[in-house]
N, C-alpha and C. Protein backbone atom coordinates (compact mmCIF):
# COMPACT_ATOMS: atom_id res chain seq x y z
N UNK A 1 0.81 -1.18 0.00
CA UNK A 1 0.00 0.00 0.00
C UNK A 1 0.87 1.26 0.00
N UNK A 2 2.13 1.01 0.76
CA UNK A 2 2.62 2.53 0.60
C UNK A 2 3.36 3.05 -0.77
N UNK A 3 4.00 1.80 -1.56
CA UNK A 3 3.94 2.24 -2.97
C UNK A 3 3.20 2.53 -3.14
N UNK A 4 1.99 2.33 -3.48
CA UNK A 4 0.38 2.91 -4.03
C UNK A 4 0.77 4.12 -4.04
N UNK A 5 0.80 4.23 -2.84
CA UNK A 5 0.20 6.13 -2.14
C UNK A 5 1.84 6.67 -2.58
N UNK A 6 2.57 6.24 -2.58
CA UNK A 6 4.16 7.13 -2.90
C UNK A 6 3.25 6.75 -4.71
N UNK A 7 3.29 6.25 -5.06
CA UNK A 7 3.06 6.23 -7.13
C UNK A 7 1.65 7.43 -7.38
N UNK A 8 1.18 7.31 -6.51
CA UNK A 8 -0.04 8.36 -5.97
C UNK A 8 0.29 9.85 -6.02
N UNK A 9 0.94 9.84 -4.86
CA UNK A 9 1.46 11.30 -5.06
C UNK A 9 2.81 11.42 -5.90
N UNK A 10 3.44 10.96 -6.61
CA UNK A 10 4.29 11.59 -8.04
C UNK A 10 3.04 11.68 -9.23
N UNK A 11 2.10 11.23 -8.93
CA UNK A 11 1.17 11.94 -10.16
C UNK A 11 0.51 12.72 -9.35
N UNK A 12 0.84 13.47 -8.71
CA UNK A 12 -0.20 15.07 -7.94
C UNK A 12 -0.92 14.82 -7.35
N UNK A 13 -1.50 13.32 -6.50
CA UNK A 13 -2.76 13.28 -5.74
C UNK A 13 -2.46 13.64 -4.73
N UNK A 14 -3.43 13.94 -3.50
CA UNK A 14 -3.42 14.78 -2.50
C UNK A 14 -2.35 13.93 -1.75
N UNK A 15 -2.22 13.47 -0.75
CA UNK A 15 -1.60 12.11 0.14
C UNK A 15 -1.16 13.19 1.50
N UNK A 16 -1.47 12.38 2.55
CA UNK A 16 -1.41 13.45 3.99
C UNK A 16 -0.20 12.49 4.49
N UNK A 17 0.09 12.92 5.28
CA UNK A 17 1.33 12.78 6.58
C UNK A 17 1.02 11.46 7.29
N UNK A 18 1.93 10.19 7.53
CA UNK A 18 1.30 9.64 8.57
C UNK A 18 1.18 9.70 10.16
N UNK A 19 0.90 11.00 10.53
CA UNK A 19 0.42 11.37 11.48
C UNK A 19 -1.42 11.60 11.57
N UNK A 20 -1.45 12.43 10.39
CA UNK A 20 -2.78 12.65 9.51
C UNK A 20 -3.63 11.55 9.30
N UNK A 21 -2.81 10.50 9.34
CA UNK A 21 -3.61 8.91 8.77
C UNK A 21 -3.47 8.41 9.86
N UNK A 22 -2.70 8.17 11.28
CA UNK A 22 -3.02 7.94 12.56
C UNK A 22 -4.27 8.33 12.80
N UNK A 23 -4.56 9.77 12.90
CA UNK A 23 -5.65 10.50 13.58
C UNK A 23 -6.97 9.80 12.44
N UNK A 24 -6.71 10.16 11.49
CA UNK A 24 -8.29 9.37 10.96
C UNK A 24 -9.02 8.52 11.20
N UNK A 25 -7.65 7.62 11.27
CA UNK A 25 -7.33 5.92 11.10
C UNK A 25 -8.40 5.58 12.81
N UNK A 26 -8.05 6.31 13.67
CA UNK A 26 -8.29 6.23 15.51
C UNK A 26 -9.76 6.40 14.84
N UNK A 27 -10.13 8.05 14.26
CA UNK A 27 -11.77 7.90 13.96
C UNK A 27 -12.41 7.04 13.45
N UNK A 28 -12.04 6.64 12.51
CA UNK A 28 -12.61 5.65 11.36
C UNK A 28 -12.79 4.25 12.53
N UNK A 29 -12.01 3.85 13.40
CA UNK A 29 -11.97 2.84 13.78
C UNK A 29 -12.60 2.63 14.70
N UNK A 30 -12.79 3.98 15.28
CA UNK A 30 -14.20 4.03 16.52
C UNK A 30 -15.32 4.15 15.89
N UNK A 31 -15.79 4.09 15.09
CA UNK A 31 -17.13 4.48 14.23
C UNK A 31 -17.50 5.64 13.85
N UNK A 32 -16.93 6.27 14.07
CA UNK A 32 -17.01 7.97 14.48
C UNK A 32 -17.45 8.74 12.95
N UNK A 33 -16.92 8.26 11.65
CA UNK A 33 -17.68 8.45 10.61
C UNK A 33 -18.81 8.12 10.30
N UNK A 34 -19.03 6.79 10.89
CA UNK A 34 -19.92 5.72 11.01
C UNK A 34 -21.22 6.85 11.55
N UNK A 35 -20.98 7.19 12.11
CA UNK A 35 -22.11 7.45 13.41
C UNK A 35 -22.58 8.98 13.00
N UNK A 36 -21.86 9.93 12.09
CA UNK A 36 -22.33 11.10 11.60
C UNK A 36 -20.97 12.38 12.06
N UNK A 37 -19.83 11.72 11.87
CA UNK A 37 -18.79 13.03 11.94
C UNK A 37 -18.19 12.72 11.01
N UNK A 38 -17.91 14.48 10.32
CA UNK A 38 -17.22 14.52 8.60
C UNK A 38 -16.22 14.94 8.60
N UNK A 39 -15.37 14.91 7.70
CA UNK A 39 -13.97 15.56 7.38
C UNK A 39 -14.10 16.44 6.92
N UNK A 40 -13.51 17.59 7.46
CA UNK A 40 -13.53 19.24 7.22
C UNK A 40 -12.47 19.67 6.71
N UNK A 41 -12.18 20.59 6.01
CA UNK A 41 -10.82 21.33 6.18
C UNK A 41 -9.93 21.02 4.76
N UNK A 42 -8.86 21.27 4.75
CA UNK A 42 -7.96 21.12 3.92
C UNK A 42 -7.50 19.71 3.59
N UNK A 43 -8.15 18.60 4.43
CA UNK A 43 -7.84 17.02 4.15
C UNK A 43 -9.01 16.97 3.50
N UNK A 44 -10.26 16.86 3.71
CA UNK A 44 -11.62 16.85 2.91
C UNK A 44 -10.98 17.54 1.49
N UNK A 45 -10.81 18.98 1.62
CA UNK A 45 -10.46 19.71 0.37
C UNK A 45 -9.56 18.01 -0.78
N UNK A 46 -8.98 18.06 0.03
CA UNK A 46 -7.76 17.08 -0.47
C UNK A 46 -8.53 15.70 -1.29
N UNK A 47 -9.18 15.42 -0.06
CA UNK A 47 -10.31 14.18 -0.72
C UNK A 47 -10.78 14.64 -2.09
N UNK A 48 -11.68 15.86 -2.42
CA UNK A 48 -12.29 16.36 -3.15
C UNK A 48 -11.56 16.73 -4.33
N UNK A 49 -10.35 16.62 -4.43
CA UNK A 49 -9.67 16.84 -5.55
C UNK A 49 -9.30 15.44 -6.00
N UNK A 50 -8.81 15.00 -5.19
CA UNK A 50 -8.57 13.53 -5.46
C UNK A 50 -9.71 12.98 -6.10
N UNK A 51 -10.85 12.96 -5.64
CA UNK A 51 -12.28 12.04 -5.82
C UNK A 51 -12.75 12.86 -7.90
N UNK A 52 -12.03 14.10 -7.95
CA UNK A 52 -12.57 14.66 -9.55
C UNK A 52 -11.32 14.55 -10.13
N UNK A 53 -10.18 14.05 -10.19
CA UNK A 53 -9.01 13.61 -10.50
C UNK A 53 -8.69 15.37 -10.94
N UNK A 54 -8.18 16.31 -10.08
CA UNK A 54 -7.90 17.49 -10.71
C UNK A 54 -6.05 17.51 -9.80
N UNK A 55 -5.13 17.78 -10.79
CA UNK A 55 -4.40 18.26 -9.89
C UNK A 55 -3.96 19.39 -9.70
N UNK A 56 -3.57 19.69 -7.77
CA UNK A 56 -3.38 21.25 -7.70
C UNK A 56 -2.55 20.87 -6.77
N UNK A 57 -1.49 22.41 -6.46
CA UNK A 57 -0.49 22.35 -5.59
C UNK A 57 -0.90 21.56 -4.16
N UNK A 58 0.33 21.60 -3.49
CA UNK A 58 0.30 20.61 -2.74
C UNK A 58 0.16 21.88 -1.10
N UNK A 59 -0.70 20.93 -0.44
CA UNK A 59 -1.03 22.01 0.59
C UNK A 59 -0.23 21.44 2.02
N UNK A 60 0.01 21.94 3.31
CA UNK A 60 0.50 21.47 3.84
C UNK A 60 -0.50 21.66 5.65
N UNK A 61 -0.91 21.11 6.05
CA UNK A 61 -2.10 21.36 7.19
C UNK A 61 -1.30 19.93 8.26
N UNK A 62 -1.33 20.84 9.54
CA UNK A 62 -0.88 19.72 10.61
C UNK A 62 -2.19 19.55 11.80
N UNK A 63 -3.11 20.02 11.53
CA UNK A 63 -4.28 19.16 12.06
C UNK A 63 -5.44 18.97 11.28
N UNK A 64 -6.49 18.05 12.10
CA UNK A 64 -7.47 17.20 10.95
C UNK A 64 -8.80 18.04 11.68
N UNK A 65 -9.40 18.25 10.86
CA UNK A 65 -10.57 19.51 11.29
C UNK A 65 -11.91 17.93 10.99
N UNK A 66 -12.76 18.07 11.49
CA UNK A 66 -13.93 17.19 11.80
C UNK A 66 -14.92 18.00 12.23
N UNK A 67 -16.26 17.39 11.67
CA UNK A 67 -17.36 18.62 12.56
C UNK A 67 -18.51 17.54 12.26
N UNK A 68 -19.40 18.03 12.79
CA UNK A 68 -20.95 17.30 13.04
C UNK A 68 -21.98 17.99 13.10
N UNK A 69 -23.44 17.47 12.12
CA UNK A 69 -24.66 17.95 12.28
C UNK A 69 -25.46 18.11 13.45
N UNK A 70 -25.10 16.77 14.34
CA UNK A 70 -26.04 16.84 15.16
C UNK A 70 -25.20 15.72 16.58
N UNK A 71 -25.50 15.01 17.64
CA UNK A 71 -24.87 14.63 18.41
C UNK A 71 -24.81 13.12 17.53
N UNK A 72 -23.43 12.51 17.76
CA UNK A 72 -23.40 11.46 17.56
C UNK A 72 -24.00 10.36 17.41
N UNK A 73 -24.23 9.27 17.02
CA UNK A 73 -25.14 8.00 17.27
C UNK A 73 -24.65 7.16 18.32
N UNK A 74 -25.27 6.73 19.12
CA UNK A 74 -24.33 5.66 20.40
C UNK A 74 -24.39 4.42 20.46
N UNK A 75 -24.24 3.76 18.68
CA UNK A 75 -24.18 2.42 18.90
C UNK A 75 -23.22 1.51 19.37
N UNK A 76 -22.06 1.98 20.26
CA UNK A 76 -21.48 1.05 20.75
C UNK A 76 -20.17 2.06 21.78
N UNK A 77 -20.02 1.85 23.17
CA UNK A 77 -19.69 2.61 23.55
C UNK A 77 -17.97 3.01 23.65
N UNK A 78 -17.48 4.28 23.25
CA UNK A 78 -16.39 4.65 23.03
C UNK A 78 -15.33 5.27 23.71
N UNK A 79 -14.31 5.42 24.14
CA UNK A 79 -13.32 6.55 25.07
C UNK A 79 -13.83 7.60 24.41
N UNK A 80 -13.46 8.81 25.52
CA UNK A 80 -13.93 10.22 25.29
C UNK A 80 -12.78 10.82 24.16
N UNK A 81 -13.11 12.01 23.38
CA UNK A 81 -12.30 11.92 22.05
C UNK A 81 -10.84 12.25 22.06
N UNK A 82 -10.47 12.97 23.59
CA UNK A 82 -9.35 13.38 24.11
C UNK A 82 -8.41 11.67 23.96
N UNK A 83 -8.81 10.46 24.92
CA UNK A 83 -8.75 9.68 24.93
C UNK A 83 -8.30 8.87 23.84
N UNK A 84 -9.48 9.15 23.33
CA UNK A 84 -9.72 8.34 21.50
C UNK A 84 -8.03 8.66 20.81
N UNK A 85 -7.81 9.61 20.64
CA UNK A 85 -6.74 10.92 20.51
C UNK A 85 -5.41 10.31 20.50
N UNK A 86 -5.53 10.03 21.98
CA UNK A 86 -3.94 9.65 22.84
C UNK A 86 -3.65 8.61 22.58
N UNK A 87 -4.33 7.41 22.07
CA UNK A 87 -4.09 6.20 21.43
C UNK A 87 -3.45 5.71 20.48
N UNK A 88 -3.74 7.12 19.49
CA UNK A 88 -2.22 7.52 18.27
C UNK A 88 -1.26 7.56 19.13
N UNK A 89 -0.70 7.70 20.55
CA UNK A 89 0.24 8.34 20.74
C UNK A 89 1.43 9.68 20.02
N UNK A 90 0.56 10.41 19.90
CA UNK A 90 0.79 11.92 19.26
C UNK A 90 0.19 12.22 20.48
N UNK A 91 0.91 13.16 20.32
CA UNK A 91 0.40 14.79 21.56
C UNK A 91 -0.54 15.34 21.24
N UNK A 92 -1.51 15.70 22.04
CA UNK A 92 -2.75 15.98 21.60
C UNK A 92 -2.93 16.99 23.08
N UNK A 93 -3.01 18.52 22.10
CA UNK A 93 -3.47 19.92 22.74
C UNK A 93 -5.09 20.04 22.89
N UNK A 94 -5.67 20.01 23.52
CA UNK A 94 -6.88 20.39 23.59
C UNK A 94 -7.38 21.85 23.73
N UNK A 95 -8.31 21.95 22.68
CA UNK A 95 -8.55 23.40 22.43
C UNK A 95 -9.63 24.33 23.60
N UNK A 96 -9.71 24.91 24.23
CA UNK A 96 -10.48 25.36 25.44
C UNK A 96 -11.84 25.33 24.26
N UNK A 97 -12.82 24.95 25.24
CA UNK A 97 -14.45 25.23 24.54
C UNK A 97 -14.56 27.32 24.15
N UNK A 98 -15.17 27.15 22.98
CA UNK A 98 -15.12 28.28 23.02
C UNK A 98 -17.14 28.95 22.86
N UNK A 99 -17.45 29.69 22.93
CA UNK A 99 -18.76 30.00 22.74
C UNK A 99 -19.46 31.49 22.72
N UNK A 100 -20.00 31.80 21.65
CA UNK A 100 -20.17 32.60 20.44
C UNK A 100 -21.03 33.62 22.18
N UNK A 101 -20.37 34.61 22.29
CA UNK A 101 -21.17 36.05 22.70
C UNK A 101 -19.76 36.03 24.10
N UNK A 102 -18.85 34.51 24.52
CA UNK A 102 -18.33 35.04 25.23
C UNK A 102 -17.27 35.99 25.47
N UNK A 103 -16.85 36.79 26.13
CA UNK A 103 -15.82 38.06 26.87
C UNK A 103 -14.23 36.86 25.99
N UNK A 104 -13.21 38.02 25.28
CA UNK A 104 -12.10 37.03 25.15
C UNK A 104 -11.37 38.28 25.15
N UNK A 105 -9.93 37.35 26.04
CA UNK A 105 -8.99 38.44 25.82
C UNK A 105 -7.98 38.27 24.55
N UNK A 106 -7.94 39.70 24.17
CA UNK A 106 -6.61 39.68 23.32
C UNK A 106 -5.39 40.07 23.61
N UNK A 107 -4.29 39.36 22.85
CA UNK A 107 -2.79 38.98 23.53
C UNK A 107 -1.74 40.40 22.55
């Protein structure tokens, strides 16, 4: 498979980091696509070029953006996503909750 993906990207397809494919790899394997969370961001972008065979420069993004319609499905029960996370063994920053009207300081 990793020839694939190295013969892959010398013809311009997107191909991410395997750090990038850790972190998916943890979602995908908890169900977590399964259940109603999407790929956002500049890896989706990436998908989307890949999936209409177009090629374009090569982008470079060190985290995986994910988002959701609505709360998860709970067919089978999972570590919390911090958790989920640390299992890559990658370092994993957690971003403070943030929420739309609150007081923020600037630095």
């Amino acid at each position: 498979m990793i020839a694939q993906v190295r013969g892959l990207a010398k013809l311009r397809y997107q191909v991410a980091d395997p750090k990038t494919y850790s972190v998916v790899a943890a979602l995908h394997n908890a169900g977590l696509f399964r259940r109603g969370m999407t790929l956002v961001g500049s890896h989706a972008y990436g998908v989307l070029l890949n999936t209409l065979g177009i090629a374009a420069g090569l982008y470079q993004s060190f985290n995986v953006d994910v988002a959701r319609g609505a709360a998860l499905g709970s067919d089978a029960p999972t570590p919390g996503f911090a958790e989920l996370l640390a299992q890559t063994g990658l370092k994993v920053v957690e971003v403070p909750a943030f929420h739309p009207g609150d007081p923020f300081d600037v630095i």
